[in-house]
Protein backbone atom coordinates (compact mmCIF):
# COMPACT_ATOMS: atom_id res chain seq x y z
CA UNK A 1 53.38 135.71 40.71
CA UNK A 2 56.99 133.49 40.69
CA UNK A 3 58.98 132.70 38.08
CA UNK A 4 56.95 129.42 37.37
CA UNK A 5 53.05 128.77 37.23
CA UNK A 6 51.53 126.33 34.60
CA UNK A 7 50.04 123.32 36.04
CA UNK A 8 50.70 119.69 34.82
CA UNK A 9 49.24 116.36 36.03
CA UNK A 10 52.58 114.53 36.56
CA UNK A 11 53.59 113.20 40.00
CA UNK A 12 56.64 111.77 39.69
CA UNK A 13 59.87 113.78 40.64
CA UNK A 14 63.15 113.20 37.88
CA UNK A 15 66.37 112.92 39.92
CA UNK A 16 67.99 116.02 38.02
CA UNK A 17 65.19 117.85 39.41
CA UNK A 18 65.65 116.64 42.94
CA UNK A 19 69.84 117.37 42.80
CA UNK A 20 68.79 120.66 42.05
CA UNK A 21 66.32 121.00 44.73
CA UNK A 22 68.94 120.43 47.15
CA UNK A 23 71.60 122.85 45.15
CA UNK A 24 69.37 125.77 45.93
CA UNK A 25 68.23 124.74 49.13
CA UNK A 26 72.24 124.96 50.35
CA UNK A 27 72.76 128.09 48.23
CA UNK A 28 69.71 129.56 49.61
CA UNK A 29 71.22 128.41 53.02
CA UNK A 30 74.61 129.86 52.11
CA UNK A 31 73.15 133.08 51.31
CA UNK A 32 71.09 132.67 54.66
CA UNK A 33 74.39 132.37 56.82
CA UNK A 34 76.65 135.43 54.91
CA UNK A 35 73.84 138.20 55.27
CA UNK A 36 72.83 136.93 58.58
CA UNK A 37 76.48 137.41 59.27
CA UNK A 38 76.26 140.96 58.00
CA UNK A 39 73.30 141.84 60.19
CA UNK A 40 74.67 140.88 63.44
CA UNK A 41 78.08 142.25 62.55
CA UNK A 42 76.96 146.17 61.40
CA UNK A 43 73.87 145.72 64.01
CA UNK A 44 76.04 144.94 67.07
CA UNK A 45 78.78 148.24 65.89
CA UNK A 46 75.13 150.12 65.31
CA UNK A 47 74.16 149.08 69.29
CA UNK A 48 77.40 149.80 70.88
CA UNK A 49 78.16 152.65 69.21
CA UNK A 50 74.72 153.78 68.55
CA UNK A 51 75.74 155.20 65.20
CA UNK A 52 76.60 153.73 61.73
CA UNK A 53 77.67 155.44 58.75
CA UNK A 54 75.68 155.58 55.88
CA UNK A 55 77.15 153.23 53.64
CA UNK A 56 76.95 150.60 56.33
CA UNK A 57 73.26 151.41 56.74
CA UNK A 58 72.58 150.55 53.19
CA UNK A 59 74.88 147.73 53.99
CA UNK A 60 72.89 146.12 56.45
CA UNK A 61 69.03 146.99 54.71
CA UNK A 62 70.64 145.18 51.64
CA UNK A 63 71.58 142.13 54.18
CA UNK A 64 68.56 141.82 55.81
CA UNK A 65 66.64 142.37 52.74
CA UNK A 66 68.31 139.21 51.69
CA UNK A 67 68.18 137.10 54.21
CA UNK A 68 64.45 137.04 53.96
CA UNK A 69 64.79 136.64 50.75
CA UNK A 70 66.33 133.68 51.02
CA UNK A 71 63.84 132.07 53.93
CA UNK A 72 61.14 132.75 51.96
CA UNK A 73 62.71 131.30 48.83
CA UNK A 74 63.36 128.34 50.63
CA UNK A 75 59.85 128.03 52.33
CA UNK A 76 58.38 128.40 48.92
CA UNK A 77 60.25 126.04 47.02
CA UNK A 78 60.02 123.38 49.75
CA UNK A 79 56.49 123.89 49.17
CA UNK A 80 56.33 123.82 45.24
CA UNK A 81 58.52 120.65 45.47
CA UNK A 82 56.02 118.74 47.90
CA UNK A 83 53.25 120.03 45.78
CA UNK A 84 54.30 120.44 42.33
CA UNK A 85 50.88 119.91 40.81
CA UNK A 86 49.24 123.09 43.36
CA UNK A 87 47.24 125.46 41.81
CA UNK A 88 49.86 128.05 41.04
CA UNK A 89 47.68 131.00 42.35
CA UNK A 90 46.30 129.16 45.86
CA UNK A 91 46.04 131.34 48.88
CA UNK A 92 49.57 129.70 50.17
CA UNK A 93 51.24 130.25 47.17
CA UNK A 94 50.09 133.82 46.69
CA UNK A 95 50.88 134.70 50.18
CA UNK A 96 54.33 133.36 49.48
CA UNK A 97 54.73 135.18 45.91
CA UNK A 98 53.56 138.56 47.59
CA UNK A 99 56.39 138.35 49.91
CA UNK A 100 58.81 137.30 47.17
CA UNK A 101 57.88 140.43 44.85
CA UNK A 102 58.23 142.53 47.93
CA UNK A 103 61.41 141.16 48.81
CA UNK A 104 63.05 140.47 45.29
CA UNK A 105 62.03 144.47 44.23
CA UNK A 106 63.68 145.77 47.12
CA UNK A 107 66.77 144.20 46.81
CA UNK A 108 66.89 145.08 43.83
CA UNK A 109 66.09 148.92 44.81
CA UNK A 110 68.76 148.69 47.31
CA UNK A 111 71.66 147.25 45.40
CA UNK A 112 70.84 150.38 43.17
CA UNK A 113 70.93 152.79 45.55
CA UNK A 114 73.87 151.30 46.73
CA UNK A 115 75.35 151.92 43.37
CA UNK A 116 74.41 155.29 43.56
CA UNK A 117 75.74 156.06 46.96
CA UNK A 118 79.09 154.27 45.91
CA UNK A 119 79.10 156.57 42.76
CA UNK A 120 78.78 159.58 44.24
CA UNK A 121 81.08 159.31 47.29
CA UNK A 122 84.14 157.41 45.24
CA UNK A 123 83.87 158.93 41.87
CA UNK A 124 86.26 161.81 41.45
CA UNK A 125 84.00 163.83 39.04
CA UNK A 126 84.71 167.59 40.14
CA UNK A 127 80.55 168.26 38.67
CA UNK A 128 79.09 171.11 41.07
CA UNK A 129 76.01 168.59 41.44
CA UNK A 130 78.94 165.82 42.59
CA UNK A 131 80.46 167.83 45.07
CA UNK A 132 76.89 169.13 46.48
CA UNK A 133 75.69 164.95 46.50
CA UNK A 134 78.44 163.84 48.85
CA UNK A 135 77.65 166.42 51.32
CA UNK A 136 74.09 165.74 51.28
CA UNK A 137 73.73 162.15 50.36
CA UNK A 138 74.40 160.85 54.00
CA UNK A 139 71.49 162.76 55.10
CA UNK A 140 69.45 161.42 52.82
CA UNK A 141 69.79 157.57 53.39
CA UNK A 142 66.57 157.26 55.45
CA UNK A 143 64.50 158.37 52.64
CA UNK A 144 66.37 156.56 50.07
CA UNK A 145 65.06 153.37 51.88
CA UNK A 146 61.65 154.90 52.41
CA UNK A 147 61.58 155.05 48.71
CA UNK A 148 62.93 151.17 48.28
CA UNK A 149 60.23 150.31 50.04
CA UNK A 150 57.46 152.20 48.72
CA UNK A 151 58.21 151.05 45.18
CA UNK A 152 58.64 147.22 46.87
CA UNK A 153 55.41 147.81 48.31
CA UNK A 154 53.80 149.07 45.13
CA UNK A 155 55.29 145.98 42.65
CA UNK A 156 54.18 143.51 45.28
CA UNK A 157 50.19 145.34 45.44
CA UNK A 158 50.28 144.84 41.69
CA UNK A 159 51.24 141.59 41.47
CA UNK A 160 48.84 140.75 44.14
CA UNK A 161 45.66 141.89 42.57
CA UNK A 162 46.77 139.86 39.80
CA UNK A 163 47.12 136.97 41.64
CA UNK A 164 44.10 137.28 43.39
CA UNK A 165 42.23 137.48 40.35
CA UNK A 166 42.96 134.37 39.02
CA UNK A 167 42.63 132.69 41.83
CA UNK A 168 39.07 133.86 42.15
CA UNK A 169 38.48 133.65 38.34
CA UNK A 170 39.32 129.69 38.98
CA UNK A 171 37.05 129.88 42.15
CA UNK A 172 34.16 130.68 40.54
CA UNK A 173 34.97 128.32 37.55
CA UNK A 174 34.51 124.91 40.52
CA UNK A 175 38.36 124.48 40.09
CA UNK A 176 37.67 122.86 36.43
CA UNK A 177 41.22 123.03 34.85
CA UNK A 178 39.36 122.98 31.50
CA UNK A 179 37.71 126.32 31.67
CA UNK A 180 38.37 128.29 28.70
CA UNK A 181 37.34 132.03 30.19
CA UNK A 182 39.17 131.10 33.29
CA UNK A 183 42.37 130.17 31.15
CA UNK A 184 42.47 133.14 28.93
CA UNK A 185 42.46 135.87 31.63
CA UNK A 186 45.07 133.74 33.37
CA UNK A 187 47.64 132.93 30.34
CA UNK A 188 47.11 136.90 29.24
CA UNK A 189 47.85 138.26 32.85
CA UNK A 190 50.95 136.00 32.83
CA UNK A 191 52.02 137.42 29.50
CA UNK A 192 51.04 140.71 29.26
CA UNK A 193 50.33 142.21 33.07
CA UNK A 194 52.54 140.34 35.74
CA UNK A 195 55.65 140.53 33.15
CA UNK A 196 55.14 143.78 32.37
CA UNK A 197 55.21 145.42 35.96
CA UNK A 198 58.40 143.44 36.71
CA UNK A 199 60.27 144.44 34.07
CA UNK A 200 59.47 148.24 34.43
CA UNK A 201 59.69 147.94 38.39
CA UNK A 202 63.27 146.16 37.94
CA UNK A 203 64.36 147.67 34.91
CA UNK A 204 64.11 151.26 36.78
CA UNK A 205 66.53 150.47 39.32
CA UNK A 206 68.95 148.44 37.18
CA UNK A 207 69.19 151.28 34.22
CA UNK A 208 70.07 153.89 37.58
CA UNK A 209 72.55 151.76 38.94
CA UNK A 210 74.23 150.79 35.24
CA UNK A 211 74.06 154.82 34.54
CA UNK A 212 75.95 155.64 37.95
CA UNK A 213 78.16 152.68 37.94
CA UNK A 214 79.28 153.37 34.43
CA UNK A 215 80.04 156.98 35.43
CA UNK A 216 81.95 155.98 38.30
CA UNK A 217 83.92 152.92 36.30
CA UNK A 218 85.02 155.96 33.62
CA UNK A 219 85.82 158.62 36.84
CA UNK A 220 88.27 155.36 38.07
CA UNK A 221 89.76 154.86 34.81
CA UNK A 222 90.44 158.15 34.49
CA UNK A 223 92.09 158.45 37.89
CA UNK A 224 94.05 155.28 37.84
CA UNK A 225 95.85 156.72 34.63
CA UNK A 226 96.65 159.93 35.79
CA UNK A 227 98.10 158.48 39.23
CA UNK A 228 99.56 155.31 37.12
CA UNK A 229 101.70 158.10 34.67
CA UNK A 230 102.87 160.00 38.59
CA UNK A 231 104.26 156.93 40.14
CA UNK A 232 106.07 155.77 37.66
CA UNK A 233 108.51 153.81 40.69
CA UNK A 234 105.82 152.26 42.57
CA UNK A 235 103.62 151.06 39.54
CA UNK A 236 103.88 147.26 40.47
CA UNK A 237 102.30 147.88 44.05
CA UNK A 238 100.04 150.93 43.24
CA UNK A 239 98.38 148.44 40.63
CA UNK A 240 98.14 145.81 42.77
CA UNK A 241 96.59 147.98 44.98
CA UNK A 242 94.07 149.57 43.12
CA UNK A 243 93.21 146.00 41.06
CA UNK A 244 92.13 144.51 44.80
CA UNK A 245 89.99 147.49 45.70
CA UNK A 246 89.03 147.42 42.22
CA UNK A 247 87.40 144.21 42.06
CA UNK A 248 84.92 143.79 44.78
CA UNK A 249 83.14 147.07 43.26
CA UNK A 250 83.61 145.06 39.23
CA UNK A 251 82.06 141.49 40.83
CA UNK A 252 78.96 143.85 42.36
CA UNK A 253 78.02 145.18 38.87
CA UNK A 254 78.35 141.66 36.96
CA UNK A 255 76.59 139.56 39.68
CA UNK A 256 73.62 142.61 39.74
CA UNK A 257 73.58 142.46 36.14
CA UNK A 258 73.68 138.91 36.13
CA UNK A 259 70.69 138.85 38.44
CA UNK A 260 68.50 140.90 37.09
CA UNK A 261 68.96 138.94 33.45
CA UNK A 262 68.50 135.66 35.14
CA UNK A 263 64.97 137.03 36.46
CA UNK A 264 63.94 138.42 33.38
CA UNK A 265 64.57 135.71 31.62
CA UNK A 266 63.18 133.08 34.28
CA UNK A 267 60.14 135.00 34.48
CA UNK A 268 60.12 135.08 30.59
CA UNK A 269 59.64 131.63 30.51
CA UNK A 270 57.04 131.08 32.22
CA UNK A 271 58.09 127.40 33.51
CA UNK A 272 56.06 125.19 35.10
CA UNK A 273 57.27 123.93 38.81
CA UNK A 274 58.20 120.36 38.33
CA UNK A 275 60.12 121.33 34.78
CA UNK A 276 63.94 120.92 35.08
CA UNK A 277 63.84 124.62 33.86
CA UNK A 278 62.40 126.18 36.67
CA UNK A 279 64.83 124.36 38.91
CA UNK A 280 67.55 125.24 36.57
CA UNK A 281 66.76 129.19 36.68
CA UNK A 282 66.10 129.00 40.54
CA UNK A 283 69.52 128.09 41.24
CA UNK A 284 71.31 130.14 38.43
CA UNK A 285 69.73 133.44 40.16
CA UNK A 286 70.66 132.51 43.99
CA UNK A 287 73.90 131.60 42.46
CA UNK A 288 74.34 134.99 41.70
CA UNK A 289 72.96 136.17 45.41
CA UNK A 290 75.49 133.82 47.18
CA UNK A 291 78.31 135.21 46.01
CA UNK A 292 78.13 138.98 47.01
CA UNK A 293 77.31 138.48 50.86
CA UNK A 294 80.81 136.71 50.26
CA UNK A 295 82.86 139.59 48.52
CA UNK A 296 80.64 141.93 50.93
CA UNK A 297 82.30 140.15 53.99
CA UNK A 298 85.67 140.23 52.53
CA UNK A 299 86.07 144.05 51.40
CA UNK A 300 84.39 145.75 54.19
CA UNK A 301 86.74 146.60 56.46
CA UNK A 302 84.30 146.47 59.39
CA UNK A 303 83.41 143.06 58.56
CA UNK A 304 86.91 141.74 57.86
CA UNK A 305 87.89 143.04 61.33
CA UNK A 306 85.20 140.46 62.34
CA UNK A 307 86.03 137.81 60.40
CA UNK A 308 89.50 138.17 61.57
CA UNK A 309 88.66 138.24 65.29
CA UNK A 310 86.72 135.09 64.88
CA UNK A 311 89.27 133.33 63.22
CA UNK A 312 91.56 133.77 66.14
């Protein structure tokens, strides 16, 4: 199931609708271009060195977990926009909505677990269990995205058999919009069943990663004031400092809590495809996607080292 399903009769495209079209189309390319970037980069270091540490592993799962996002985000609004009257649960559709659940949860997964791994090695907490994690944690990155997609797998299964059971529901019916039976198992699987997996399957994730995040915001705090009182001569730079390293972690946590809002909310709504809503929602939640693959690129130093050679 996507973000939008009802069915109307109208034809004709509005122009707002077709501006954004193209808005999420370039942000979706965008998006396309800056974790393809971070694939090739972290994948070429994994080849020729044949190792890659285990933040950059995440790294580069998160990246490519994106980048198909993205393709099949594109493929399926292409489609929706040539077809905006489709049955919303037709074999193309559901094929493209099984990869988008499978996608969307993992990236989801991953940008938590990402949290977590940032939390644990950064944070200065002195905890027994803190200083046993950052030892063991590296070690335990292959299993971490084992997990990812296991849960992927099982939100995408779910929403599946949901799909599928509409679609044969409205089979069996001849395809007669009018059927009442067929209607009522449809509008209460939209309301109750598909939005109830996503938000426990993304809600999960997002209350780990706010939990870790918020312990290693505090840990920062705390360490920036205690250093901030000792250097009481080189305050100007030190903050300086610390605001730019500072930041790329602050714009991850807004733009993953930004996300995850947007797609609550957008599949909330329940918005039909040809709507100026749906449109509107599409683009506010790639908005969100574009921009990290950006700050990504420019705060890891692996990738800036790239960036810089190929500016040269």
């Amino acid at each position: 199931m996507s973000t939008g399903h009802t069915v109307l009769g109208c034809q004709t495209t509005d122009k707002t609708v077709v501006t954004l079209f193209i808005i999420l189309v370039l942000l979706c390319l965008v998006a396309v271009v800056g974790n393809g970037f971070i694939i090739i980069a972290l994948g070429m270091k994994w080849l020729l060195r044949r190792t890659l540490s285990a933040h950059n592993k995440l790294l580069i799962s998160l990246a490519a977990s994106r980048f198909c996002l993205q393709c099949v985000v594109i493929g399926k609004n292409i489609y929706v926009f040539l077809n905006p009257t489709s049955f919303p649960y037709n074999p193309v559709i559901q094929l493209l909505n099984l990869m988008w659940d499978f996608l969307t949860a993992a990236t989801i997964w991953l940008c938590s677990l990402l949290g977590f791994f940032y939390c644990v090695k950064i944070a200065t907490l002195t905890h027994p269990v803190f200083v046993w994690l950052k030892y063991r944690l590296p070690g335990w990155v292959p299993w971490m995205l084992l997990s990812a997609v296991g849960m992927s797998s099982l939100t995408s299964i779910l929403c599946f058999i949901g799909n599928y059971m509409i679609y044969q529901n409205h089979a069996k019916s001849g395809h007669q919009p009018w059927n009442v039976t067929g209607n009522s198992l449809r509008h209460s699987l939209e309301k109750f069943y598909f939005f109830s997996i996503k938000i426990i399957m993304w809600t999960i994730p997002t209350v780990v990663f706010s939990i870790f995040m918020s312990l290693l915001l505090v840990s920062l705090v705390r360490h920036m004031k205690k250093t901030f009182l000792a250097l009481s001569e080189l305050r100007d730079v030190w903050a300086q400092a610390h605001f730019k390293a500072l930041l790329p972690l602050l714009s991850f946590i807004v733009l993953f809590i930004s996300c995850f809002l947007t797609l609550v909310l957008s599949s909330a709504s329940n918005t039909p495809y040809q709507e100026f809503r749906y449109w509107m929602w599409q683009v506010v939640i790639h908005l969100c996607t574009v921009i990290h693959p950006i700050v990504i690129l420019f705060s890891n130093p692996v990738l800036r080292v790239v960036i810089k050679r190929g500016c040269c």
